[in-house]
Protein backbone atom coordinates (compact mmCIF):
# COMPACT_ATOMS: atom_id res chain seq x y z
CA UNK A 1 113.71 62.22 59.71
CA UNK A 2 114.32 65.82 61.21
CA UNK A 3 116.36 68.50 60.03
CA UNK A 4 118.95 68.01 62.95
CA UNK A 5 119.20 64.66 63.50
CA UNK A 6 122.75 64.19 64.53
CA UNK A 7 123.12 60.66 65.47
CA UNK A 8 121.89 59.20 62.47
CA UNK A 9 123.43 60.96 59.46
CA UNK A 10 126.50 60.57 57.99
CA UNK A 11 128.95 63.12 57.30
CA UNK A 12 129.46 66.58 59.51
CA UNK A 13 132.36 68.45 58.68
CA UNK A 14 132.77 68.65 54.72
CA UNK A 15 134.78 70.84 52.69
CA UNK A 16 133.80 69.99 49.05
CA UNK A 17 130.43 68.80 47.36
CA UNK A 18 131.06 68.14 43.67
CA UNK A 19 130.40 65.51 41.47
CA UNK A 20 133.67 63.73 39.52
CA UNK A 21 131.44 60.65 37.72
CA UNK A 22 132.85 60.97 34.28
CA UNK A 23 129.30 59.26 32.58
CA UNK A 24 125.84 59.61 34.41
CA UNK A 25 122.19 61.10 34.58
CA UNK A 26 121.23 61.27 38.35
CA UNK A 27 123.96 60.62 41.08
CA UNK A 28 123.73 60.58 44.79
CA UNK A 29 126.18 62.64 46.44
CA UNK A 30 127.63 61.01 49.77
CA UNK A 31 130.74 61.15 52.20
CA UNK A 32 133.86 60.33 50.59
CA UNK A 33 131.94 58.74 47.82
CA UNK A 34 130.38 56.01 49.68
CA UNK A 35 126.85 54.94 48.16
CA UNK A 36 124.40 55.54 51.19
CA UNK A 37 120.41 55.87 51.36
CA UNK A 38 120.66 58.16 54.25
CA UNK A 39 120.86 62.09 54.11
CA UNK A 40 123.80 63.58 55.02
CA UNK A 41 125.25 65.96 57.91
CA UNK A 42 126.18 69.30 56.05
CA UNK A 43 127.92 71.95 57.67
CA UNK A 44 127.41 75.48 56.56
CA UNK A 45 131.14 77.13 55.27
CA UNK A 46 131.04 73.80 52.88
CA UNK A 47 131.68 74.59 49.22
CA UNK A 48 129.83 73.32 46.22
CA UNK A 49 130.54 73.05 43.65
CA UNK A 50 128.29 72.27 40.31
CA UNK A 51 129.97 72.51 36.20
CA UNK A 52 128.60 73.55 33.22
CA UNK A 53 125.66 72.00 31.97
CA UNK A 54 124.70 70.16 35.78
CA UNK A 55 122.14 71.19 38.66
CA UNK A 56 122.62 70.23 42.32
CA UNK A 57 119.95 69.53 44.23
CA UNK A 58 119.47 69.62 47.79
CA UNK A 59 116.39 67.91 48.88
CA UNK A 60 114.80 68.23 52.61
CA UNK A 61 112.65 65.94 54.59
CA UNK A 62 109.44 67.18 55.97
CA UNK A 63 106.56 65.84 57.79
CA UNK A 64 104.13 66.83 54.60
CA UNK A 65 106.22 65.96 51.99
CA UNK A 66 109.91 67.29 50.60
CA UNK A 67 111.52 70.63 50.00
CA UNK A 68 114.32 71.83 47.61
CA UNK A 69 117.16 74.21 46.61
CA UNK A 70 118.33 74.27 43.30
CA UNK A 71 121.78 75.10 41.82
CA UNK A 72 122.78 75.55 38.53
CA UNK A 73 126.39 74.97 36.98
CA UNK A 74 128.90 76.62 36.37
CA UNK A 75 128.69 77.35 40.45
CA UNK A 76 131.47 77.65 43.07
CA UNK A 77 130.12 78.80 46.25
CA UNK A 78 130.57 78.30 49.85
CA UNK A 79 127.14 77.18 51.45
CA UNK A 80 125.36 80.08 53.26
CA UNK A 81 121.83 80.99 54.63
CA UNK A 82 121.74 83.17 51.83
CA UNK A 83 122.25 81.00 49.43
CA UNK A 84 119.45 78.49 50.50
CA UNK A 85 116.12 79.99 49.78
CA UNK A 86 113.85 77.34 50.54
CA UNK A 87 116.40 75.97 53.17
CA UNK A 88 116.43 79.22 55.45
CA UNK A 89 113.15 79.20 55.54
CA UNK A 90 112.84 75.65 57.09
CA UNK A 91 114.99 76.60 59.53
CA UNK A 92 114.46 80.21 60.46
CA UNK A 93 117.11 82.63 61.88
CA UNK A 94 117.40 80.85 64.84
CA UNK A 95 119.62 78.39 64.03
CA UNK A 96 121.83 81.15 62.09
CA UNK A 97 124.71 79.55 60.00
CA UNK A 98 126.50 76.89 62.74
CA UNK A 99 123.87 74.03 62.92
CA UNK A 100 124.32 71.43 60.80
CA UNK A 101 121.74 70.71 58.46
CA UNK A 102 120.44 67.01 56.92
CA UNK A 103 119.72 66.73 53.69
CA UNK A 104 119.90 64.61 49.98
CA UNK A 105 122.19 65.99 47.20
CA UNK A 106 121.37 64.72 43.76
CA UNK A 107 123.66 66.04 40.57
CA UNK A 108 121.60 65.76 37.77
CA UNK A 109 123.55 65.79 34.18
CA UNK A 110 121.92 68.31 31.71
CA UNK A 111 124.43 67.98 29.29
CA UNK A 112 124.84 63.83 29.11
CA UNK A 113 122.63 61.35 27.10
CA UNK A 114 121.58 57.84 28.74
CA UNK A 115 121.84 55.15 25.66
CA UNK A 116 119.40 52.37 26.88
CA UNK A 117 119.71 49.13 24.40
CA UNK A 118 116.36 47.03 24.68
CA UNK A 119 114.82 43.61 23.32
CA UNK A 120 111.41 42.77 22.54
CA UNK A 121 110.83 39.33 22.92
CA UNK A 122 108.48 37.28 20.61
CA UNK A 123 104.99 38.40 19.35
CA UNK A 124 102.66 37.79 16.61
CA UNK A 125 102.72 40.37 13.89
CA UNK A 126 99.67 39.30 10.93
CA UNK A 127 99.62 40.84 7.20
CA UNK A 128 96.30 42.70 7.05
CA UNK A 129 95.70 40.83 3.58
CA UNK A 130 95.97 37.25 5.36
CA UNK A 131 94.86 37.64 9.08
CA UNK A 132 94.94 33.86 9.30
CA UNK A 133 98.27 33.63 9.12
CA UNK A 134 99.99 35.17 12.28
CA UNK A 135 104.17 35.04 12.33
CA UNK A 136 105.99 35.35 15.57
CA UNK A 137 108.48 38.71 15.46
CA UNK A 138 111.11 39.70 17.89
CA UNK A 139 113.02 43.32 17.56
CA UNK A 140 115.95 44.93 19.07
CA UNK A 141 117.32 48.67 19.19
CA UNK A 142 118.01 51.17 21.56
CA UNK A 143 117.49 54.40 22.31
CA UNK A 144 119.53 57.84 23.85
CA UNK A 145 117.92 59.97 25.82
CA UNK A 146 118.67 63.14 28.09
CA UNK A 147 117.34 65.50 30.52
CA UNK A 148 116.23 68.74 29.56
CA UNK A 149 113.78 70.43 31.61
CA UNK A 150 115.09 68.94 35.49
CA UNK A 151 111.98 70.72 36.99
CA UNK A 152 109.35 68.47 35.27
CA UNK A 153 112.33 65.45 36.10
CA UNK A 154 112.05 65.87 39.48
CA UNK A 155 108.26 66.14 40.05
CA UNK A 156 108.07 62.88 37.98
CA UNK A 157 109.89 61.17 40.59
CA UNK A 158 111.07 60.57 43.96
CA UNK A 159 114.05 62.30 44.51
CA UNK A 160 114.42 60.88 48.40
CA UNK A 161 116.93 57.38 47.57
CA UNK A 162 116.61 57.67 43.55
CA UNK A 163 117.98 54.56 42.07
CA UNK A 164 119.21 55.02 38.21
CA UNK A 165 118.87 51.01 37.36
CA UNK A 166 115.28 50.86 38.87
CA UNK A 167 115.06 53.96 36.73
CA UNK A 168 116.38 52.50 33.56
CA UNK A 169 114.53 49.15 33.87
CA UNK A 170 111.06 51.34 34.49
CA UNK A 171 111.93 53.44 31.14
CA UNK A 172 112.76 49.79 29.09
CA UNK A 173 109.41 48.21 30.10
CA UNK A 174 107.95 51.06 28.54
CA UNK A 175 109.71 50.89 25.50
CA UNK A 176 109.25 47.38 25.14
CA UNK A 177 105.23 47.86 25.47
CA UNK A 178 105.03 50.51 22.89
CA UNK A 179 107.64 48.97 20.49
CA UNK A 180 105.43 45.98 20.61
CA UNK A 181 102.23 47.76 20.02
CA UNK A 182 103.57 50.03 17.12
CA UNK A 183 105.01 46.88 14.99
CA UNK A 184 101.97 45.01 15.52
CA UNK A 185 99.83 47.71 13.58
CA UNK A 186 102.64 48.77 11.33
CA UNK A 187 101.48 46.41 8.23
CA UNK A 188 98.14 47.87 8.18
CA UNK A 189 99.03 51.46 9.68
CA UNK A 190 102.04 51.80 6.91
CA UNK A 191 100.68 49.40 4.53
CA UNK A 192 103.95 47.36 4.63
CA UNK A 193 103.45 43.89 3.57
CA UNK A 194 104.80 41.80 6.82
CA UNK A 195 107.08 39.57 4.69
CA UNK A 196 108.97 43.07 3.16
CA UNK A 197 108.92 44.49 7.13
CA UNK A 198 112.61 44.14 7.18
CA UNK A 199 112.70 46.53 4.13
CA UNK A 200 110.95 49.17 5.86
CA UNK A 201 112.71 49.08 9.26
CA UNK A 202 113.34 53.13 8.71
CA UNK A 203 109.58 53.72 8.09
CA UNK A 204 108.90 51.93 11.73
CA UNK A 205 111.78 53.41 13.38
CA UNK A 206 109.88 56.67 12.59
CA UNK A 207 106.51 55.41 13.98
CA UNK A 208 107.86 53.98 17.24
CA UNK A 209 109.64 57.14 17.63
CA UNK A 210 106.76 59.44 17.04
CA UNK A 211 104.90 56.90 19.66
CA UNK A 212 107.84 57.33 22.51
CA UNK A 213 108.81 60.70 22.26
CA UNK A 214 105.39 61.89 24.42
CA UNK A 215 105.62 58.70 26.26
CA UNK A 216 109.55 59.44 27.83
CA UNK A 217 108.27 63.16 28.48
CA UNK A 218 105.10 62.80 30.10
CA UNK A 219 105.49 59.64 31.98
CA UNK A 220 109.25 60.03 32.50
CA UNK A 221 110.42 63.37 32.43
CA UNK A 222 112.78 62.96 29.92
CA UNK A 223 113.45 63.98 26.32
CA UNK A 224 114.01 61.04 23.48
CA UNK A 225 116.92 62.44 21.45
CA UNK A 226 117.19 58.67 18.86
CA UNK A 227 115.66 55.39 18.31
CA UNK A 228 117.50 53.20 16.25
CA UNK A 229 115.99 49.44 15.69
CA UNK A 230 118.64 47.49 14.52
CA UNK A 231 116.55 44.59 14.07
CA UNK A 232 112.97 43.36 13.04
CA UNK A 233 113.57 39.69 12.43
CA UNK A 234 110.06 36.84 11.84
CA UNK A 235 110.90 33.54 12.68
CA UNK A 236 111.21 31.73 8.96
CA UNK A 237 110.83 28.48 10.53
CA UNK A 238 107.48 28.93 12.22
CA UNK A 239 104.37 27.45 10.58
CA UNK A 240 102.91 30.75 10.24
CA UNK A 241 105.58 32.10 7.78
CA UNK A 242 105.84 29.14 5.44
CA UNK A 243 101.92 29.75 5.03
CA UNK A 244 101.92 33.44 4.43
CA UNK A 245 105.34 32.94 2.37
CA UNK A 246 103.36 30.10 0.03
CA UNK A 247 99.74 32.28 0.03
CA UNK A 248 101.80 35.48 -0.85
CA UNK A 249 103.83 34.16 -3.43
CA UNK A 250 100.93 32.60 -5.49
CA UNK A 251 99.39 35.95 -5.19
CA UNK A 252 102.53 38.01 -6.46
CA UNK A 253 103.06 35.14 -9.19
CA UNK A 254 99.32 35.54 -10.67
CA UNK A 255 99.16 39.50 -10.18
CA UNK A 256 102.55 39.63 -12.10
CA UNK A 257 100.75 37.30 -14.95
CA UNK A 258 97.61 39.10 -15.56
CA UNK A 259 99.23 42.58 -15.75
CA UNK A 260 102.02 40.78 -18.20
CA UNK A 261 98.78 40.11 -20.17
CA UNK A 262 97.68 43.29 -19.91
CA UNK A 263 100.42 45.00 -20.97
CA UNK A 264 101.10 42.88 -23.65
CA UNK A 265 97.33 43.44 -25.31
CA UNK A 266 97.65 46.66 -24.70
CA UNK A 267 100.82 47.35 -26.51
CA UNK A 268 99.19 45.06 -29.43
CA UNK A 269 96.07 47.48 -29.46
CA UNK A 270 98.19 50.25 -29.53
CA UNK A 271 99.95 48.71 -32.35
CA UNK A 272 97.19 48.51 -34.27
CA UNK A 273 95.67 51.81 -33.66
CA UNK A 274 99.48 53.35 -34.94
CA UNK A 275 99.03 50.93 -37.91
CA UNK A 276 95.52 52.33 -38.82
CA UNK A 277 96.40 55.81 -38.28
CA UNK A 278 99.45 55.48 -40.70
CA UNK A 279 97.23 53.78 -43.35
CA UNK A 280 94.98 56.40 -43.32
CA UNK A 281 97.30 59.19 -43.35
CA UNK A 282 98.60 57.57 -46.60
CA UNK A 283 95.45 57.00 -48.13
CA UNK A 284 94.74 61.13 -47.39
CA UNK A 285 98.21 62.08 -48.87
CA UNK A 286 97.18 60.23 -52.15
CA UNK A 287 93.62 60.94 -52.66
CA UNK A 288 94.28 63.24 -55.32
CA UNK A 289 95.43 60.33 -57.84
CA UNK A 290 92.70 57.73 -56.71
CA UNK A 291 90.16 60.02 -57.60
CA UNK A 292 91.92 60.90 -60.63
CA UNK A 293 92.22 57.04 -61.49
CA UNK A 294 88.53 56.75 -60.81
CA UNK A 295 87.97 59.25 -63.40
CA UNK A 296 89.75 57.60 -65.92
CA UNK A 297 87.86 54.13 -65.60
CA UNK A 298 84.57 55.97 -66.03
CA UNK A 299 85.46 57.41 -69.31
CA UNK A 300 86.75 54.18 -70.40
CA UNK A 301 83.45 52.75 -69.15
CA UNK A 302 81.67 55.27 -71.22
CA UNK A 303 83.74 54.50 -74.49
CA UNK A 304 82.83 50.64 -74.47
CA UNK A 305 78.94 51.17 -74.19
CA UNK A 306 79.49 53.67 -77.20
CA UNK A 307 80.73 50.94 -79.09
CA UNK A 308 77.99 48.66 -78.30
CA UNK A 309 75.26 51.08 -79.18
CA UNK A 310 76.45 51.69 -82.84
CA UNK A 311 76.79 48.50 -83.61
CA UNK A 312 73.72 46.97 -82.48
CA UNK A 313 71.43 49.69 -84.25
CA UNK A 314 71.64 47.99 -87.59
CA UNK A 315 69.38 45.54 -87.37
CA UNK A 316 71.12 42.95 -89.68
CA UNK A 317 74.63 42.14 -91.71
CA UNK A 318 73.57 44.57 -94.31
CA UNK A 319 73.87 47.82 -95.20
CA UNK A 320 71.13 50.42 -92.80
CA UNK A 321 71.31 54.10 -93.74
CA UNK A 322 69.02 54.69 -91.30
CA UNK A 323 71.00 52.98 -88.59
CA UNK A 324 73.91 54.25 -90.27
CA UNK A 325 72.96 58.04 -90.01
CA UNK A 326 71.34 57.21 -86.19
CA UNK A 327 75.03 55.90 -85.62
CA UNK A 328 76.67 58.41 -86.54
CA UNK A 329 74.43 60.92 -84.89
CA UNK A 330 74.82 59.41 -81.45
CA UNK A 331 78.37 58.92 -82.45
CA UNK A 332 79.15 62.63 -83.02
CA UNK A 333 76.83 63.49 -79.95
CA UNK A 334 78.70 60.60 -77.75
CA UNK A 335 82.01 61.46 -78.69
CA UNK A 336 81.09 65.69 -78.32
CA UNK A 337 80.48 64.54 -74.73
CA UNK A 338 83.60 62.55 -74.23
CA UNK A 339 85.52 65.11 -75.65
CA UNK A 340 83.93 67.46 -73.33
CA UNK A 341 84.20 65.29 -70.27
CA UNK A 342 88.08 64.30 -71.14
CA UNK A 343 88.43 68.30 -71.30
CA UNK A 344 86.94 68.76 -67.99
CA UNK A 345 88.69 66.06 -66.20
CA UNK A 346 92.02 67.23 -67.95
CA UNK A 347 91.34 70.75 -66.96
CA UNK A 348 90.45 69.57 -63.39
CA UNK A 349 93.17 67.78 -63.28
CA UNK A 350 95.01 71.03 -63.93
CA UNK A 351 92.91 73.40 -62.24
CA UNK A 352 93.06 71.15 -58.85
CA UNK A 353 96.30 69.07 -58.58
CA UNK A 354 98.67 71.98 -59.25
CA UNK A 355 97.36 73.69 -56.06
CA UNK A 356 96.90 71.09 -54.46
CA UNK A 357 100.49 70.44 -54.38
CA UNK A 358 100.75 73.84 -52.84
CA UNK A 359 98.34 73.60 -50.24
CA UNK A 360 98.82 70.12 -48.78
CA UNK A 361 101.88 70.56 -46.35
CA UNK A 362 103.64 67.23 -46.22
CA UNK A 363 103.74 64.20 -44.21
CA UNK A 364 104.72 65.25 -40.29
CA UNK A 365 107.69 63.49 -39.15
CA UNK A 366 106.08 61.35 -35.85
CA UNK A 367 108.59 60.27 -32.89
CA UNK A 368 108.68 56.80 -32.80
CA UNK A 369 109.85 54.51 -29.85
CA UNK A 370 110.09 50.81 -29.07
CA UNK A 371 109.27 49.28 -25.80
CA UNK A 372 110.99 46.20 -24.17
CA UNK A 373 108.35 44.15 -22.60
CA UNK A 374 109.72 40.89 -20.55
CA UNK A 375 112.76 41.15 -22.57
CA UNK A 376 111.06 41.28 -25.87
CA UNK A 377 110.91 44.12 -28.16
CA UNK A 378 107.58 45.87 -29.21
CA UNK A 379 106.50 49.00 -31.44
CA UNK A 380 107.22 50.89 -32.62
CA UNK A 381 104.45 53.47 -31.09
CA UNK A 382 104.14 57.21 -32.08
CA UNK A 383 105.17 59.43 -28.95
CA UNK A 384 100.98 60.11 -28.40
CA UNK A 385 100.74 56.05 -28.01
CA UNK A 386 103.44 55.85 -25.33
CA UNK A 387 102.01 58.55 -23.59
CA UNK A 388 98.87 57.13 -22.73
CA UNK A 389 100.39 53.94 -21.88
CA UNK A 390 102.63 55.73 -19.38
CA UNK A 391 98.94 57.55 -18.10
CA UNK A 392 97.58 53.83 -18.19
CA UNK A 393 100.06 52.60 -15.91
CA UNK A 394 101.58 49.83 -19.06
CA UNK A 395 105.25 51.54 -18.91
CA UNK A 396 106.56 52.96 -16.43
CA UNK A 397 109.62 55.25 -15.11
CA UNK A 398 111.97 51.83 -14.93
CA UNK A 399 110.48 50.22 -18.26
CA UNK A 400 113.56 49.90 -21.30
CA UNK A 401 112.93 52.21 -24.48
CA UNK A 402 114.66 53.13 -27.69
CA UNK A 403 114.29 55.33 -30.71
CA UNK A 404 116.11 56.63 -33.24
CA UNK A 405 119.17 58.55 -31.98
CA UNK A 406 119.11 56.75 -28.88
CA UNK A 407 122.97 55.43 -28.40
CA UNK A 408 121.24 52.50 -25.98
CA UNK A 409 118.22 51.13 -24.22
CA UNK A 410 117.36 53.41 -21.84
CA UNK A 411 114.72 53.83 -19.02
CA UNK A 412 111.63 55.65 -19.72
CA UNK A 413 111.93 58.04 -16.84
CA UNK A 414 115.52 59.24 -17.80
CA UNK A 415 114.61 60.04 -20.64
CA UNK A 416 113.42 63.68 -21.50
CA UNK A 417 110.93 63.80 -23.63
CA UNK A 418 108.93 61.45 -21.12
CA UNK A 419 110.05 62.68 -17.88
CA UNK A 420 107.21 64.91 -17.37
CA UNK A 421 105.10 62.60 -18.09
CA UNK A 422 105.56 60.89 -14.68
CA UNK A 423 104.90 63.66 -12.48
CA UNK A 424 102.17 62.63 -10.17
CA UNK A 425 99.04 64.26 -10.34
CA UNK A 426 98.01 66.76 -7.02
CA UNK A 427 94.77 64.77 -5.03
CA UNK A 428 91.73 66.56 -5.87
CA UNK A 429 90.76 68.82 -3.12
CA UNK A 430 88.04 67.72 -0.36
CA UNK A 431 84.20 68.62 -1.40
CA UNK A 432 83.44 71.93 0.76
CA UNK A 433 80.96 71.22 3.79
CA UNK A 434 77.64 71.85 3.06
CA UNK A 435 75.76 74.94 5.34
CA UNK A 436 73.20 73.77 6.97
CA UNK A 437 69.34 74.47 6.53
CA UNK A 438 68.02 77.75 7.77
CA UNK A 439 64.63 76.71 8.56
CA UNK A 440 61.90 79.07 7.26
CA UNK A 441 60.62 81.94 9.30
CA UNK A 442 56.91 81.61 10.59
């Protein structure tokens, strides 16, 4: 259609162009407000008039394509060659300001959001454990969006007869696509177990949002300010959920038994290593009097083969001088050394006990704590033992534990001698790249 086509547009004289739609994106100004697909008469000396946070656009036919002026709010301004850049020079000087010209006027809202609720219908989602067993989803949401940059807008679409539904119906077949394709490969992407989905609803929100945000501004023009899914929902009556649901829970049921075994032997080994470690300390603090008591028994032992020896060296039941004076010989040179022994062991006893008592500092006073363990109590452990069972992985932050002191049961994370020992330790950094091989020089 031509600039000046008089018979076939609508409109001719006009005083105001302005747009009064309380709620919108793109709207078609026409005559009076009529919808129409057809460009309008307008009359230079017209005024326009644009508000904050709009831009009016006035688009042109042409053989090769479409032109356009652009206006943005706040604007109140009575239309003029001058004012019409690309306009003026369609039409050149000739035609001055008194010919009417055709064209399409779009307002296009900078400052309003679109909300755009959508449905994905049913689609097999599988846990990446059991691929066998495929369970039909469906999820709803919606999302808001706006325009921000109305340059890139319009070159992603044809302004000429812009409809907003076909618009909005284009942007939810999108959605619907990518939504699909994101929750599909969320359980292995995320590591979400399907059957706990529901649970992490916030953690896919994220990834279909990361996923649409480039989709709404390349292919659309537009700029995704929300997605909210209000809704990922697997149909529990579908022969694919009661097998995962039965597979799943056996799994849980015999993971949750073996490490309930594990724990438990492990708290009993710990038990025993506390028990040992006790014992011995004991047995160190009273070394000094075992060895002392050892002492004793030997000179006892020494005293009793004495004995023997003097009174098997008379030969007979009568009188033996010789055996006699032999006796009393070894006698006097037995009990010399038992004399001098008892004095040594009396004089160790004073030369090595008394400092002893000194030097040895007593027994340290050890933390102990008891551990609840499927409702039972265990322990007590030393605060070294429940240490490396929190570095083991057998308590932690939400396991029940007590010591001395303690008013109550409390978890192990809250309380502060074992808070740090949660704190997760940093990855270890990636292995440097190796340089390559400078090959030798002939």
């Amino acid at each position: 259609m031509g600039l000046f086509s008089k018979n076939k547009a609508e409109g001719g004289i006009l005083d105001v162009i302005r747009c009064d739609e309380p709620d919108y994106l793109v709207w078609k100004w026409s005559p009076a407000g009529v919808p129409s697909r057809r460009e309008n008469a307008i009359r230079w000396g017209s005024t326009l008039r644009v508000k904050q946070g709009e831009v009016a656009v006035f688009v042109y036919r042409q053989n090769d394509g479409k032109e356009m002026d652009y206006f943005e709010g706040p604007l109140d301004t009575t239309l003029k060659t001058a004012n019409f850049p690309v306009l003026s020079g369609i039409l050149g000087s000739v035609f001055g300001g008194e010919t009417p010209f055709q064209a399409e006027i779009y307002f296009i809202n900078l400052a309003g959001n679109v909300r755009l609720p959508f449905f994905v219908p049913q689609f097999d989602v599988s846990d990446p454990r059991f691929l066998d067993y495929a369970v039909p989803v469906t999820v709803k949401g919606q999302l808001l969006f706006n325009i921000t940059d109305y340059k890139s807008f319009i070159s992603l679409h044809r302004m000429m007869q812009f409809d907003m539904d076909d618009f909005a119906e284009e942007v939810r077949a999108s959605v619907v696509r990518y939504t699909k394709s994101v929750v599909t490969n969320a359980p292995s992407k995320g590591q979400i177990p399907l059957l706990q989905i529901e649970r992490h609803i916030d953690e896919v929100t994220t990834l279909v949002e990361e996923r649409l945000r480039s989709v709404l501004a390349d292919d659309f023009g537009v700029n995704l300010k929300r997605l909210d899914l209000s809704e990922i929902a697997l149909d529990k009556d579908s022969e694919g959920y009661a097998d995962l649901y039965e597979v799943t829970t056996a799994q849980m049921t015999e993971l949750t038994r073996a490490r309930t075994e594990d724990t438990v032997e492990r708290l009993r080994m710990g038990r025993e290593v506390e028990f040992k470690r006790q014992n011995l300390g004991a047995e160190t603090d009273y070394f000094a009097a075992h060895r002392l008591n050892q002492q004793t028994e030997v000179a006892k032992i020494a005293a009793e083969s004495l004995g023997e020896m003097g009174g098997g060296m008379g030969g007979g039941d009568g009188l033996n001088p010789a055996g006699m004076m032999a006796g009393m010989m070894l006698g006097g040179a037995v009990g010399s050394n038992m004399a001098g022994m008892m004095n040594g062991m009396m004089g160790g006893m004073q030369g090595t006990m008394a400092p002893q008592t000194s030097q040895t500092p007593p027994p340290l006073t050890t933390t102990m704590y008891y551990v609840a363990v499927n409702g039972q109590q265990t322990g007590p452990f030393a605060l070294e033992v429940i240490r490396q069972m929190i570095a083991d992985g057998r308590i932690v932050r939400e396991t029940l534990v007590w010591k001395q002191g303690m008013p109550a049961w409390e978890q192990a994370g809250a309380v502060t001698e074992l808070a740090p020992c949660f704190v997760p330790v940093p990855p270890v950094p990636p292995v440097p790249p190796v340089p390559p091989v400078v090959p030798p020089q002939k």
